[in-house]
N, C-alpha and C. Protein backbone atom coordinates (compact mmCIF):
# COMPACT_ATOMS: atom_id res chain seq x y z
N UNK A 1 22.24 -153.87 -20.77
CA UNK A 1 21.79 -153.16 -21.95
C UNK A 1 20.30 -153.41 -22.18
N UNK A 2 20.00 -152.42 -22.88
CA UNK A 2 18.02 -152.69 -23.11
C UNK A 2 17.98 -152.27 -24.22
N UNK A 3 17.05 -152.61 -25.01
CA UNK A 3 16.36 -151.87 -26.47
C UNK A 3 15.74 -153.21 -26.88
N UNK A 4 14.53 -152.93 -27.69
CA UNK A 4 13.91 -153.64 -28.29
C UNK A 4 13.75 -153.73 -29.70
N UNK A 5 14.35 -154.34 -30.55
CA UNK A 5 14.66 -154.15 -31.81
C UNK A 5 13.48 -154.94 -33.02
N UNK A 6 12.92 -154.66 -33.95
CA UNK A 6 12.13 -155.27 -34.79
C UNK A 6 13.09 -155.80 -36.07
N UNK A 7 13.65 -156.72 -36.69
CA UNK A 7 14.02 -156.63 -37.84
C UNK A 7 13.13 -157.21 -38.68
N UNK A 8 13.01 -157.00 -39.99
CA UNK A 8 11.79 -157.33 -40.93
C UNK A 8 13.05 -157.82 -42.37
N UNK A 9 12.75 -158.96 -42.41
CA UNK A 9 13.59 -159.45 -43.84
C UNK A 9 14.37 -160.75 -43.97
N UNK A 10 14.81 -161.04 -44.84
CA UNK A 10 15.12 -162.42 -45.08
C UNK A 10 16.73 -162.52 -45.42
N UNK A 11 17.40 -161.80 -45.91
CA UNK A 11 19.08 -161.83 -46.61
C UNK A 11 19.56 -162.14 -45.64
N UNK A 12 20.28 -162.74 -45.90
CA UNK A 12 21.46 -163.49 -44.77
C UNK A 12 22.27 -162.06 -44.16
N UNK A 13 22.64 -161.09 -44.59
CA UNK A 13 22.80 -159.68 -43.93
C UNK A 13 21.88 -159.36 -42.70
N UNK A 14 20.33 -159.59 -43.15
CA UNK A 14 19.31 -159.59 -41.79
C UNK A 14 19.54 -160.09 -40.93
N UNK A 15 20.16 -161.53 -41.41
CA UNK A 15 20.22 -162.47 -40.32
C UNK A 15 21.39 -162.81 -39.46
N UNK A 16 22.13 -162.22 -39.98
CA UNK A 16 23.32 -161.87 -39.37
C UNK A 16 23.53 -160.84 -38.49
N UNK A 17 22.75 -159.47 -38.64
CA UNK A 17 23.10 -158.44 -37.91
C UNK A 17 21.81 -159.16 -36.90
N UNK A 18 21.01 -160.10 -37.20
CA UNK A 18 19.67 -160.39 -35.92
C UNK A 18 20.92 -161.07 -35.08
N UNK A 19 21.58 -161.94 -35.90
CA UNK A 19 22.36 -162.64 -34.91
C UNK A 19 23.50 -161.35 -33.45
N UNK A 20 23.93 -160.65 -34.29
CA UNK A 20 25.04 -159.98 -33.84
C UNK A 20 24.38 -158.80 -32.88
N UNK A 21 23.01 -158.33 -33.42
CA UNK A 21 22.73 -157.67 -31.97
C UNK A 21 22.06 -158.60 -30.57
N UNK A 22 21.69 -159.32 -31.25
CA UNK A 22 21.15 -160.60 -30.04
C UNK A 22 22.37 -161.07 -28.89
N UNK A 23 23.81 -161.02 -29.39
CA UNK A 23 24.57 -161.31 -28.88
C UNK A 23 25.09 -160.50 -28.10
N UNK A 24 24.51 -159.01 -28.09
CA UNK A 24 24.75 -158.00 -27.40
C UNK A 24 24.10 -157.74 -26.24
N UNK A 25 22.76 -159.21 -26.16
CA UNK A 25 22.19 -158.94 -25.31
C UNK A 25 20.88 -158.10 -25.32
N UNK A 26 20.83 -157.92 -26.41
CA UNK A 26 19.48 -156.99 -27.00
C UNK A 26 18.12 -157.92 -27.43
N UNK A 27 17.05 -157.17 -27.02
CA UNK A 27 15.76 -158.29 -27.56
C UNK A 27 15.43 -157.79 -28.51
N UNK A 28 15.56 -158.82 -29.55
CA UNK A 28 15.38 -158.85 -31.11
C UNK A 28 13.93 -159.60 -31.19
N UNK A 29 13.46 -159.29 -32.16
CA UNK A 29 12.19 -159.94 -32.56
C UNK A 29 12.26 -160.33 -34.64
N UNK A 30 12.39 -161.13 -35.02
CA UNK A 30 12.76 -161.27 -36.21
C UNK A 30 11.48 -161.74 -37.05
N UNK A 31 11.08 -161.19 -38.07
CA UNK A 31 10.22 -161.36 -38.81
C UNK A 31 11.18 -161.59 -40.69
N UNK A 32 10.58 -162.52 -40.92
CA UNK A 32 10.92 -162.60 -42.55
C UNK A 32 9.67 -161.59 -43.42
N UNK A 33 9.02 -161.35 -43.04
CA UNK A 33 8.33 -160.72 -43.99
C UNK A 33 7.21 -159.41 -43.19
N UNK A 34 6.95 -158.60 -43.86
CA UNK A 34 6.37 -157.21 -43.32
C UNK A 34 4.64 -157.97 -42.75
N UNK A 35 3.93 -159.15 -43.82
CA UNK A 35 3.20 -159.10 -42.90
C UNK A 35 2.88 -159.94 -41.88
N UNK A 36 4.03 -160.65 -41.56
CA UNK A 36 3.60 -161.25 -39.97
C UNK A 36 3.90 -159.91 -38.92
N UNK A 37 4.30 -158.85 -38.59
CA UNK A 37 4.47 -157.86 -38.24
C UNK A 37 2.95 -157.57 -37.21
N UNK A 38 3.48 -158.12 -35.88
CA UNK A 38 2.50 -157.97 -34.66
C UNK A 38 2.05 -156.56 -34.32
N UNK A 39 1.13 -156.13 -34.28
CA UNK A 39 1.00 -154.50 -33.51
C UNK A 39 1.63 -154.26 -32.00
N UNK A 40 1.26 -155.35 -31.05
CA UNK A 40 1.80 -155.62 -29.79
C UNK A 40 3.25 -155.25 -29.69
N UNK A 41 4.11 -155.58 -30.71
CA UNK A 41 5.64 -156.10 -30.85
C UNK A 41 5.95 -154.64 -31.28
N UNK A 42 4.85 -154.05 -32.03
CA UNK A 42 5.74 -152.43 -32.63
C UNK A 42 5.65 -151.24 -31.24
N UNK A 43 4.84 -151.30 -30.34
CA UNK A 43 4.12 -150.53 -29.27
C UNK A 43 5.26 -151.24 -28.48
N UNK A 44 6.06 -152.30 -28.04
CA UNK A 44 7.46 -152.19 -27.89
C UNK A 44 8.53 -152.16 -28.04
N UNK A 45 8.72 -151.46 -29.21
CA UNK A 45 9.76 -151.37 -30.44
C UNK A 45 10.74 -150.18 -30.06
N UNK A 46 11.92 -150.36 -29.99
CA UNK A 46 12.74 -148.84 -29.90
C UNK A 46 13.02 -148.85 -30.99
N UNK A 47 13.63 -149.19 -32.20
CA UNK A 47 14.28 -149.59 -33.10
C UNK A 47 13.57 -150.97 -34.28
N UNK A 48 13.05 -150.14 -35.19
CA UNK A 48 12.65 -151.11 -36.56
C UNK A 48 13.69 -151.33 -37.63
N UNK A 49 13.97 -152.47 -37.87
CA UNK A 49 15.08 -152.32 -39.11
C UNK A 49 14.19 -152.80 -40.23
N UNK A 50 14.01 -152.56 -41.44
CA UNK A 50 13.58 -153.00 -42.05
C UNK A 50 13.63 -153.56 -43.82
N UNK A 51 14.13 -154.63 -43.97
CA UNK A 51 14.38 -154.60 -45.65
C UNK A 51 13.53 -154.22 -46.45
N UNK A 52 14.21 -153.46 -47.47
CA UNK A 52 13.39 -152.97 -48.49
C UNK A 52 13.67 -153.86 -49.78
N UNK A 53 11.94 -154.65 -50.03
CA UNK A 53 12.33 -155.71 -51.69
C UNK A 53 12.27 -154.81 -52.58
N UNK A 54 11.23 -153.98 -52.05
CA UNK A 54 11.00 -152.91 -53.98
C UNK A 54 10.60 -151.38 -53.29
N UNK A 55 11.15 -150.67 -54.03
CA UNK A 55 10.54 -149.37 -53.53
C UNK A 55 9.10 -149.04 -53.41
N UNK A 56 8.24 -150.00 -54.19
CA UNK A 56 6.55 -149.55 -54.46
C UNK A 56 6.33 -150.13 -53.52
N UNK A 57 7.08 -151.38 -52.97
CA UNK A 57 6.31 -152.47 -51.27
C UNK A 57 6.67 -151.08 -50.21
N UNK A 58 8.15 -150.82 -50.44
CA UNK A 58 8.40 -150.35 -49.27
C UNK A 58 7.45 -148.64 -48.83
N UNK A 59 7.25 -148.05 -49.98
CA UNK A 59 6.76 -146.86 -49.78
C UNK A 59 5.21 -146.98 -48.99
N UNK A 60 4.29 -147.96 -49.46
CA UNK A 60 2.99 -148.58 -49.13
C UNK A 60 3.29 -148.93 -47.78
N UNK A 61 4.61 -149.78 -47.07
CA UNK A 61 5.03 -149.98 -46.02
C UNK A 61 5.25 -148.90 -44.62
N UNK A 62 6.04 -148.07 -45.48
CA UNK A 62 6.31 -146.74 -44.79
C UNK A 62 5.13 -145.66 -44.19
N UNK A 63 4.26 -145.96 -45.24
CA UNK A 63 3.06 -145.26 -44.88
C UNK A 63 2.67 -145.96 -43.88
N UNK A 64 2.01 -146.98 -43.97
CA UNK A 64 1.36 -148.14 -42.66
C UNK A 64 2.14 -147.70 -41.33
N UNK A 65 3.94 -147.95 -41.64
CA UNK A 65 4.57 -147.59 -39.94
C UNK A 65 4.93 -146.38 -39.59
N UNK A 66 4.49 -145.36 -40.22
CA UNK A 66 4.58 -144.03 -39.48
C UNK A 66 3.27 -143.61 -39.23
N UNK A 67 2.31 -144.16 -39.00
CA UNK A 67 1.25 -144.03 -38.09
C UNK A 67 1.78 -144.67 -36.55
N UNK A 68 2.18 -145.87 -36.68
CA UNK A 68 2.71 -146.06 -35.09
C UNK A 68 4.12 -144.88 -34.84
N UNK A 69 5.25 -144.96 -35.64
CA UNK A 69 6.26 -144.37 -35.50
C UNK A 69 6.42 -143.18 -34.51
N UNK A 70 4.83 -142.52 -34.57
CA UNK A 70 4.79 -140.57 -33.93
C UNK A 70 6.30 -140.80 -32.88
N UNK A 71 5.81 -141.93 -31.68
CA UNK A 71 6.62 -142.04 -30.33
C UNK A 71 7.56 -142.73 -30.17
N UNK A 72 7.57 -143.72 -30.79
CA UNK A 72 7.75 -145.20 -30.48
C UNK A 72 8.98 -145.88 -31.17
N UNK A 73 9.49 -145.54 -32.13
CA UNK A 73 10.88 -146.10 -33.06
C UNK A 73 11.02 -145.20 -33.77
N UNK A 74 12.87 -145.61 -33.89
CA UNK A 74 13.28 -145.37 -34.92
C UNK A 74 13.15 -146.39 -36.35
N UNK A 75 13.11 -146.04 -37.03
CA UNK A 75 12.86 -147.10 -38.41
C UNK A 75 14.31 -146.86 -39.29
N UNK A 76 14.91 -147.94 -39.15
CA UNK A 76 16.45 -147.66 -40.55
C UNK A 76 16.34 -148.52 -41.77
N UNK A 77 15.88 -148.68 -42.49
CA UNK A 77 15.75 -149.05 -43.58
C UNK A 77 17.05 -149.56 -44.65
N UNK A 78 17.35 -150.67 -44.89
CA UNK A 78 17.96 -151.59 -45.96
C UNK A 78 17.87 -152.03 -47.10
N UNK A 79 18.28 -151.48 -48.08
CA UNK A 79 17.92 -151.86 -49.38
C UNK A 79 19.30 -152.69 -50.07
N UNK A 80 19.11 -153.74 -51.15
CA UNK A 80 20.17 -154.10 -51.70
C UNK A 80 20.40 -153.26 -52.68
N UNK A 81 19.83 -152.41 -53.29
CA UNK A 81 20.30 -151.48 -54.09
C UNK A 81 19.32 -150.61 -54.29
N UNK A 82 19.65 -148.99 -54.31
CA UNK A 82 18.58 -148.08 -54.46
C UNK A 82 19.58 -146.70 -55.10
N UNK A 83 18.32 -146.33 -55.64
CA UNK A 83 19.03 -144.81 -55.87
C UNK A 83 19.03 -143.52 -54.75
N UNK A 84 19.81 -142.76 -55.32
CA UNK A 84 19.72 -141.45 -54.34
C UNK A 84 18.08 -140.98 -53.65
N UNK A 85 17.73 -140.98 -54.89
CA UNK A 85 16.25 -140.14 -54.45
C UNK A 85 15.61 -140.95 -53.77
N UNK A 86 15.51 -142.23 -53.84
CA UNK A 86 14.79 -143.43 -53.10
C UNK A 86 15.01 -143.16 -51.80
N UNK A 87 16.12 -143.02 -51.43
CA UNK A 87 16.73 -143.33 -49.90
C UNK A 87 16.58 -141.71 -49.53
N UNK A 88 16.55 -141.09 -50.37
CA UNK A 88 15.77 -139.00 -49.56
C UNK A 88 14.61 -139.04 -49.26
N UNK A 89 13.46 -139.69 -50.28
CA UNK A 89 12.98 -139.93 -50.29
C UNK A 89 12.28 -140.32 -48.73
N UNK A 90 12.64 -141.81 -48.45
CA UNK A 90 12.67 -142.04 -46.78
C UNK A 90 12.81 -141.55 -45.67
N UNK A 91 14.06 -140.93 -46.07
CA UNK A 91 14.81 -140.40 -45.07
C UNK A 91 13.53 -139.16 -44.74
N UNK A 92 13.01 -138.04 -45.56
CA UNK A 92 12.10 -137.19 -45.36
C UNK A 92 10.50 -137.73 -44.99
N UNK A 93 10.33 -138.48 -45.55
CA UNK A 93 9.54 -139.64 -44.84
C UNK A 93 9.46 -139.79 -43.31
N UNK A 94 10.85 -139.79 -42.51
CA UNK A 94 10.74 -139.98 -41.43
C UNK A 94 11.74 -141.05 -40.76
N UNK A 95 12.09 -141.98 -41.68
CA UNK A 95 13.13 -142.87 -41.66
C UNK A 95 14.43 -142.53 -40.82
N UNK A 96 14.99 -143.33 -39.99
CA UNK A 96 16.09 -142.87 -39.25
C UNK A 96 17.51 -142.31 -40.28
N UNK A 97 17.16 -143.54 -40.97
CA UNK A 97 18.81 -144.23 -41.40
C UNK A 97 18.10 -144.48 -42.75
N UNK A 98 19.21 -144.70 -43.58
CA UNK A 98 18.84 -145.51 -44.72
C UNK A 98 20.40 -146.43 -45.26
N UNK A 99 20.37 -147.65 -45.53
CA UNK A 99 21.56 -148.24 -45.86
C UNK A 99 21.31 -149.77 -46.67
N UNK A 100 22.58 -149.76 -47.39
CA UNK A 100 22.35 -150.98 -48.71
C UNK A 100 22.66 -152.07 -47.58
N UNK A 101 22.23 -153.21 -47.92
CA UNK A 101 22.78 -154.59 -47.66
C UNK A 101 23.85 -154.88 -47.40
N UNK A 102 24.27 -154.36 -48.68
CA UNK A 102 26.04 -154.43 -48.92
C UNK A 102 26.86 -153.97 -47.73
N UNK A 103 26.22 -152.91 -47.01
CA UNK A 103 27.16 -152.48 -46.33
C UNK A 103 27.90 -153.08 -45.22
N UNK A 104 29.34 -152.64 -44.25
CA UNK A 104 29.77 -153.54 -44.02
C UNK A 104 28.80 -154.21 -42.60
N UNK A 105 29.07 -155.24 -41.81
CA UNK A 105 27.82 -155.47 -41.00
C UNK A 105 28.26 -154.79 -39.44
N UNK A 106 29.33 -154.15 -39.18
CA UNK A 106 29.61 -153.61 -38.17
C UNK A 106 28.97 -152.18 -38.54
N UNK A 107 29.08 -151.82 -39.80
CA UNK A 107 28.54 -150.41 -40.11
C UNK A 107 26.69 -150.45 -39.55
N UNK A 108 25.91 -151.71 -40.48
CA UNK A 108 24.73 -152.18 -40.12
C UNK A 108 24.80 -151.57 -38.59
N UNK A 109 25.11 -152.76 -37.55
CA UNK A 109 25.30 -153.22 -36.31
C UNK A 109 25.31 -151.23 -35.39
N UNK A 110 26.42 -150.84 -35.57
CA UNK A 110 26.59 -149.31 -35.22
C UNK A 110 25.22 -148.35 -35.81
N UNK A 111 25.18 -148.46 -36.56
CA UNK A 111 23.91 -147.97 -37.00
C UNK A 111 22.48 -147.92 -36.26
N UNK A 112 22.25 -149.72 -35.73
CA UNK A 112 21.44 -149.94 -35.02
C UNK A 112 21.88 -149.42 -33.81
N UNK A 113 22.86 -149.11 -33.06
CA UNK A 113 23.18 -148.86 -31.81
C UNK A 113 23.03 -147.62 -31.52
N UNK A 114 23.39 -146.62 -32.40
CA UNK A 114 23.35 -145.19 -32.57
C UNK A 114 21.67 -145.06 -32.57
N UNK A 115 20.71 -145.44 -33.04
CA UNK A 115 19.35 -145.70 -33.02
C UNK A 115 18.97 -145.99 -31.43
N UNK A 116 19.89 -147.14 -31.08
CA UNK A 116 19.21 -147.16 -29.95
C UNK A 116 19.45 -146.02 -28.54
N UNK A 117 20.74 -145.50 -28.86
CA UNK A 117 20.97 -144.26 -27.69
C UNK A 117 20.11 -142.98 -28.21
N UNK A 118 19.79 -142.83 -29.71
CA UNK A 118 19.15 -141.45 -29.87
C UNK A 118 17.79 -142.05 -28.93
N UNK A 119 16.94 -143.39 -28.29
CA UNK A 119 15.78 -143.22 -27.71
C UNK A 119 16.31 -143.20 -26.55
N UNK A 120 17.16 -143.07 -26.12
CA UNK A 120 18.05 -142.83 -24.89
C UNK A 120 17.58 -144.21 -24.12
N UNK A 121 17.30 -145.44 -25.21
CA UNK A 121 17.70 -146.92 -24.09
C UNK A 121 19.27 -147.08 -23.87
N UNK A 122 20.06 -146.63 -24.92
CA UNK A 122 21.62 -147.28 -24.42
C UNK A 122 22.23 -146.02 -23.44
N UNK A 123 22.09 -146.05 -22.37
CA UNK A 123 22.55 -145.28 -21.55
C UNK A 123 24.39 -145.00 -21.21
N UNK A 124 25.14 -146.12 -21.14
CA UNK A 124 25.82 -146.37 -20.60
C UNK A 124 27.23 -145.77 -21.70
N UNK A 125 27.83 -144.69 -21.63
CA UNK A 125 28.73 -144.75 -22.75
C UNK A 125 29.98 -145.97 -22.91
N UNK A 126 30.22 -146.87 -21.53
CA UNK A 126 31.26 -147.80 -21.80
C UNK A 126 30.80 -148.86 -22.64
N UNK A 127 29.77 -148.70 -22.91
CA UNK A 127 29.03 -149.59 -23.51
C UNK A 127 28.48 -149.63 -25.06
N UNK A 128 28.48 -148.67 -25.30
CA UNK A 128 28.41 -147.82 -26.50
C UNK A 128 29.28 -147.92 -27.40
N UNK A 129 29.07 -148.97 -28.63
CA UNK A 129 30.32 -149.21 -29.43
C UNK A 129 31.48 -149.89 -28.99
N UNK A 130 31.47 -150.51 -28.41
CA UNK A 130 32.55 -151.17 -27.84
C UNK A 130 33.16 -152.80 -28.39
């Protein structure tokens, strides 16, 4: 398996799905916070996950990574709680995905995986959700 994954955030949800795709064999790169966020590390990025603390960080955020984004990742975005328009918002933005914390972590996990076959790194369908 291949993909290169960015996660950005601190909730034990982050750190759990860092754990659970790592175990898949996937190279994860884990950041607690948006600005230790390497340029090097996004230019090999298939896949950005990223927590959202506040909608005013994250929107200022969003702007900054869809200047790299044109080629290069998908971005799915995590919030512990948001409203409708917040997460359309993104999503029209450019955002892959959008999903709460809460959700369950296989949902997370699939999410990221589906991300990684739309850049056509997960090739293999036996492999795919499994």
């Amino acid at each position: 398996m291949n993909g290169n994954i960015i996660i950005i955030g601190d909730a034990t949800e982050v750190k759990l799905l860092r754990d659970t795709l790592a175990d898949r064999g996937l190279t994860v790169i884990h950041y607690k916070d948006f600005k230790e966020l390497r340029n090097e590390d996004l230019k090999k990025c298939d896949v950005l996950v990223y927590q959202l603390k506040s909608a005013e960080e994250g929107e200022k955020h969003i702007k900054i990574l869809k200047e790299f984004q044109q080629s290069h990742f998908n971005l799915i975005v995590l919030a512990e709680d948001s409203s409708v328009e917040s997460a359309v918002s993104f999503i029209k933005q450019g955002a892959f995905d959008f999903k709460l914390l809460s959700s369950p972590l296989e949902l997370l996990e699939k999410t990221v995986l589906f991300a990684l076959e739309e850049k056509r790194v997960f090739w293999e369908e036996d492999t795919f959700l499994t």
